[in-house]
Protein backbone atom coordinates (compact mmCIF):
# COMPACT_ATOMS: atom_id res chain seq x y z
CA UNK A 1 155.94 -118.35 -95.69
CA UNK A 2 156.48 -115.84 -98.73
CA UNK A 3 155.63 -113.12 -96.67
CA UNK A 4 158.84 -113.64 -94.45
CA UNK A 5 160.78 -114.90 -97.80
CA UNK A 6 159.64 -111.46 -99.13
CA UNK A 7 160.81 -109.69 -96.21
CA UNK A 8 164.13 -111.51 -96.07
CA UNK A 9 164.66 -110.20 -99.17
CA UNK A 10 163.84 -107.39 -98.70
CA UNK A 11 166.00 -107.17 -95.60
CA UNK A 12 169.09 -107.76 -97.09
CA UNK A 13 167.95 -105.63 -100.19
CA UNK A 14 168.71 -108.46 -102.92
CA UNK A 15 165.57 -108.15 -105.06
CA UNK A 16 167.62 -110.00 -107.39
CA UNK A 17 166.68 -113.47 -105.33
CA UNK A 18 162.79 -113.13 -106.15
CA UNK A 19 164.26 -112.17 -109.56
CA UNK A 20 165.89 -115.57 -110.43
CA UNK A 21 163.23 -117.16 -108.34
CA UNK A 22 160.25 -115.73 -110.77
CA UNK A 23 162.47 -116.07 -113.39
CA UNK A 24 162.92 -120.07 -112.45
CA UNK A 25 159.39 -120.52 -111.80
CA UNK A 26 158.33 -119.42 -115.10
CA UNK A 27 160.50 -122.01 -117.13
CA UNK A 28 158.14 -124.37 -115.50
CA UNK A 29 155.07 -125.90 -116.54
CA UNK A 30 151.86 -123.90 -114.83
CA UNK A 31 150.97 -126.27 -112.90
CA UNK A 32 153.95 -127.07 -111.66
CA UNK A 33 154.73 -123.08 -110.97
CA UNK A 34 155.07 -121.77 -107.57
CA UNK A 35 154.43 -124.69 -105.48
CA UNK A 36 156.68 -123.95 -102.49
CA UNK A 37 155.51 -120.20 -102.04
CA UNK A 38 152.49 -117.97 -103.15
CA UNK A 39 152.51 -116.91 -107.12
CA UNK A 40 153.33 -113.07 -107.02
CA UNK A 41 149.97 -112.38 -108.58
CA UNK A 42 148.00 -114.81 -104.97
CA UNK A 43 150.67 -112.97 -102.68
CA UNK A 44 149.82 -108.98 -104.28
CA UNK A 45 145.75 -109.88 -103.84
CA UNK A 46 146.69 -111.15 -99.88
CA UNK A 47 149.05 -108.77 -98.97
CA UNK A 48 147.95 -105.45 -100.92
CA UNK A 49 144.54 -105.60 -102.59
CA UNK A 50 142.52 -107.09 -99.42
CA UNK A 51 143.76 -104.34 -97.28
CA UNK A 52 143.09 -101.94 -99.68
CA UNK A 53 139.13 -103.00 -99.92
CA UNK A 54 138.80 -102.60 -96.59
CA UNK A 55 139.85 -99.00 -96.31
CA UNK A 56 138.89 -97.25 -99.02
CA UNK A 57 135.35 -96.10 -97.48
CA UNK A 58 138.13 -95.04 -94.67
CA UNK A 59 139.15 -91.95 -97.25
CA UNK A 60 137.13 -89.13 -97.27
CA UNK A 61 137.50 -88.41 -101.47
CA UNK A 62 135.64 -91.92 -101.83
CA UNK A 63 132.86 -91.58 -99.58
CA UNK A 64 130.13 -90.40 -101.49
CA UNK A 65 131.09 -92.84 -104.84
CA UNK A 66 129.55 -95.95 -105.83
CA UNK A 67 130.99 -99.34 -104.91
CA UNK A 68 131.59 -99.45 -108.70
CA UNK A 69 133.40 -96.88 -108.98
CA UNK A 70 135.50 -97.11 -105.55
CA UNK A 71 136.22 -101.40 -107.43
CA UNK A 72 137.74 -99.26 -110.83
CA UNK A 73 139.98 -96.70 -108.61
CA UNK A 74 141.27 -99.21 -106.18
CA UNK A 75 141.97 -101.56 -110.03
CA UNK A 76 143.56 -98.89 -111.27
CA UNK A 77 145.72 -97.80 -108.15
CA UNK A 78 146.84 -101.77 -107.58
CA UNK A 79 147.41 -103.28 -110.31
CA UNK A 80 148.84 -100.11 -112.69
CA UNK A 81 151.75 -100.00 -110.37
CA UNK A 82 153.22 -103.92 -110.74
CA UNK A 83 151.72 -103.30 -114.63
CA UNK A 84 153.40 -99.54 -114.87
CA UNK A 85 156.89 -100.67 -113.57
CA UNK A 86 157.01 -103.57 -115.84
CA UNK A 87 156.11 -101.50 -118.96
CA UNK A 88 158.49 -98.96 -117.93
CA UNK A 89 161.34 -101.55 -117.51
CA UNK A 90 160.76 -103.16 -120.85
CA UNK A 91 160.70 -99.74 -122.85
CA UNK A 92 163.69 -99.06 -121.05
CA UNK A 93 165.22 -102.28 -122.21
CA UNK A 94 164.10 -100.59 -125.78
CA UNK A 95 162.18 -104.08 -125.98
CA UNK A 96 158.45 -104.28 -127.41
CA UNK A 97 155.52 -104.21 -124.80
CA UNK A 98 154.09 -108.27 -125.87
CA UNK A 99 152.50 -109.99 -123.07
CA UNK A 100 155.22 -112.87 -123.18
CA UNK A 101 157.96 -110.61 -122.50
CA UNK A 102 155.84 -108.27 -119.62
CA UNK A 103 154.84 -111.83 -117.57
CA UNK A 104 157.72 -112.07 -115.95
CA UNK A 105 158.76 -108.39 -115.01
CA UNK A 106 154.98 -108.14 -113.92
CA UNK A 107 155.19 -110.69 -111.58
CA UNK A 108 158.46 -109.72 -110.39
CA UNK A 109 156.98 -106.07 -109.38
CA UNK A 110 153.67 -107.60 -107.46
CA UNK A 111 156.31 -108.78 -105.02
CA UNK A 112 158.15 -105.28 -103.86
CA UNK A 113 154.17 -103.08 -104.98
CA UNK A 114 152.55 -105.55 -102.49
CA UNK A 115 154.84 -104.26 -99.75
CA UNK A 116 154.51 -100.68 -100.65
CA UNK A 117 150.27 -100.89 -101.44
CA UNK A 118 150.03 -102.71 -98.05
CA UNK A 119 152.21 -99.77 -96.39
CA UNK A 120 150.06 -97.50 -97.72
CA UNK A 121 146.83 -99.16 -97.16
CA UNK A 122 147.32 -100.02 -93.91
CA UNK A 123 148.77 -96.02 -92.47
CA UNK A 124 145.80 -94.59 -94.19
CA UNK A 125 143.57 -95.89 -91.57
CA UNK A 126 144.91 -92.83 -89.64
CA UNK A 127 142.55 -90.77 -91.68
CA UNK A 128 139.81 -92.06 -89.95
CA UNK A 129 138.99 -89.94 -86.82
CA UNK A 130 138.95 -92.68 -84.50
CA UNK A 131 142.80 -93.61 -85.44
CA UNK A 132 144.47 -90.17 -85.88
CA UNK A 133 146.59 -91.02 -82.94
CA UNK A 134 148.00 -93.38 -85.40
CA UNK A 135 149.42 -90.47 -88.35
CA UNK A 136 152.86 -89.91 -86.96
CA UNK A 137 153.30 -93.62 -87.09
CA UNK A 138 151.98 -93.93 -90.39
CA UNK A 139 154.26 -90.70 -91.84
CA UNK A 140 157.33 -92.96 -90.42
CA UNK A 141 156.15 -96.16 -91.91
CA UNK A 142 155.26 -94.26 -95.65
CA UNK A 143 158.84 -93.12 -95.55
CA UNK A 144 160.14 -96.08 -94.58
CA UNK A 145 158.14 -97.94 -96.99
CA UNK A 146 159.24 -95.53 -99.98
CA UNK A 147 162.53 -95.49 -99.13
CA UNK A 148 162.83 -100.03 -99.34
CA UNK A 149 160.39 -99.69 -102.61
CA UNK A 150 162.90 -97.40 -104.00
CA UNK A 151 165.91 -98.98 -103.03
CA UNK A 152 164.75 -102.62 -104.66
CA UNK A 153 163.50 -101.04 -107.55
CA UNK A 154 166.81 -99.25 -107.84
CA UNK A 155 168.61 -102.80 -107.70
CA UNK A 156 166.14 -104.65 -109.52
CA UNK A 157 166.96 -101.74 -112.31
CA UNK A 158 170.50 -102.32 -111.88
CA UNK A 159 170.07 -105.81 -112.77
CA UNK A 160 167.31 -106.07 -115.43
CA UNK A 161 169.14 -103.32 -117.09
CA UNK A 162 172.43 -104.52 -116.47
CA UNK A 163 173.70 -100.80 -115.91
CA UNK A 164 175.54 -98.51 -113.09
CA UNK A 165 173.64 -97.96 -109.64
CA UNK A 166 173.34 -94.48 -110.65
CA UNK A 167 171.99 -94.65 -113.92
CA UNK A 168 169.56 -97.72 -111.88
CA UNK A 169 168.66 -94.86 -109.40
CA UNK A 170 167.21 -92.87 -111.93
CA UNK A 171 165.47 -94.96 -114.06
CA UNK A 172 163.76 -96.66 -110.89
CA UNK A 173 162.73 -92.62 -109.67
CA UNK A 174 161.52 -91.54 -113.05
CA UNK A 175 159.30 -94.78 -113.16
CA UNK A 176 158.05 -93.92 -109.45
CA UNK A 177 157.44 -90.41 -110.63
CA UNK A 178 155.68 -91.74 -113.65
CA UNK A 179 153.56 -94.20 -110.93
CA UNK A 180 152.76 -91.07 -109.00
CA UNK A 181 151.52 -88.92 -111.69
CA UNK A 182 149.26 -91.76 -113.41
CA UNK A 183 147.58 -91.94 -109.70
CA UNK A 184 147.17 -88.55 -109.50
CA UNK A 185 145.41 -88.32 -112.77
CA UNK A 186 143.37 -90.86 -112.23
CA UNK A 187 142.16 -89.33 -109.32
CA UNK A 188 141.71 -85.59 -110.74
């Protein structure tokens, strides 16, 4: 059920619905939070952690590391996206990073990084030999997937920071930049 509510959203590119909707769940009580769909956080660990754990003895960087190791890379891949993109946000806000003010941008951003992580988890199976068939596929469903992430982060932008599209197109490709060059140094 949140998986298509995701994707409906998604469709019509109106990030701004699981916006109010996180926004309205958190002026509830926790246990009263998120009872007709999955919490961001449960739908992020489904939809792009679990896929994740599955592949990663799939890439050939990872193969000779300990399962220790391989657990702290695919942490720090998952969850400093959603956690990246809401720091980001609120320091362009020019608001302080407190944990109050970072819940509800975090969970906002586990909904549109699940869809991107899974993406990406799920085409890199095509590095296995068995599945290289599969890479042309995968190169058209990475783009696809890039191009969605960075058109809902553009709007979600747009709204949070209550500015231009443009301005929102920027912001939400400097922070993608920013999420690509933290991976990258993690994994140099």
């Amino acid at each position: 059920k949140t998986i298509g509510k995701v994707l409906i959203f998604s469709k019509f590119f109106n990030p701004q619905l699981f916006q109010s909707y996180v926004t309205f769940e958190l002026t509830k009580e926790p246990p009263q939070r998120f009872k007709e769909f999955l919490s961001p956080i449960l739908f992020w660990v489904f939809v792009a952690v679990t896929p994740m754990f599955g592949i990663l003895d799939s890439i050939p960087i990872l193969k000779s590391w300990t399962p220790t190791s391989k657990l702290i890379i695919a942490v720090i891949i998952l969850i400093g996206m959603p956690v990246l993109y809401a720091v980001f946000l609120q320091k362009t806000k020019g608001q302080a990073i407190e944990s109050d003010s970072l819940k509800r941008l975090f969970y906002m951003q586990c909904l549109p990084c699940a869809i991107l992580q899974c993406s990406l988890a799920v085409s890199s199976i095509s590095i296995a030999p068995n599945f290289s068939f599969l890479q042309p596929l995968c190169g058209q469903l990475n783009i696809i997937s890039f191009i969605w992430f960075l058109i809902a982060e553009t709007l979600i932008f747009k709204k949070e920071l209550n500015t231009q599209m443009a301005k929102a197109i920027i912001w939400a490709t400097l922070a993608l930049i920013a999420c690509a060059l933290a991976l990258i140094a993690v994994l140099i």
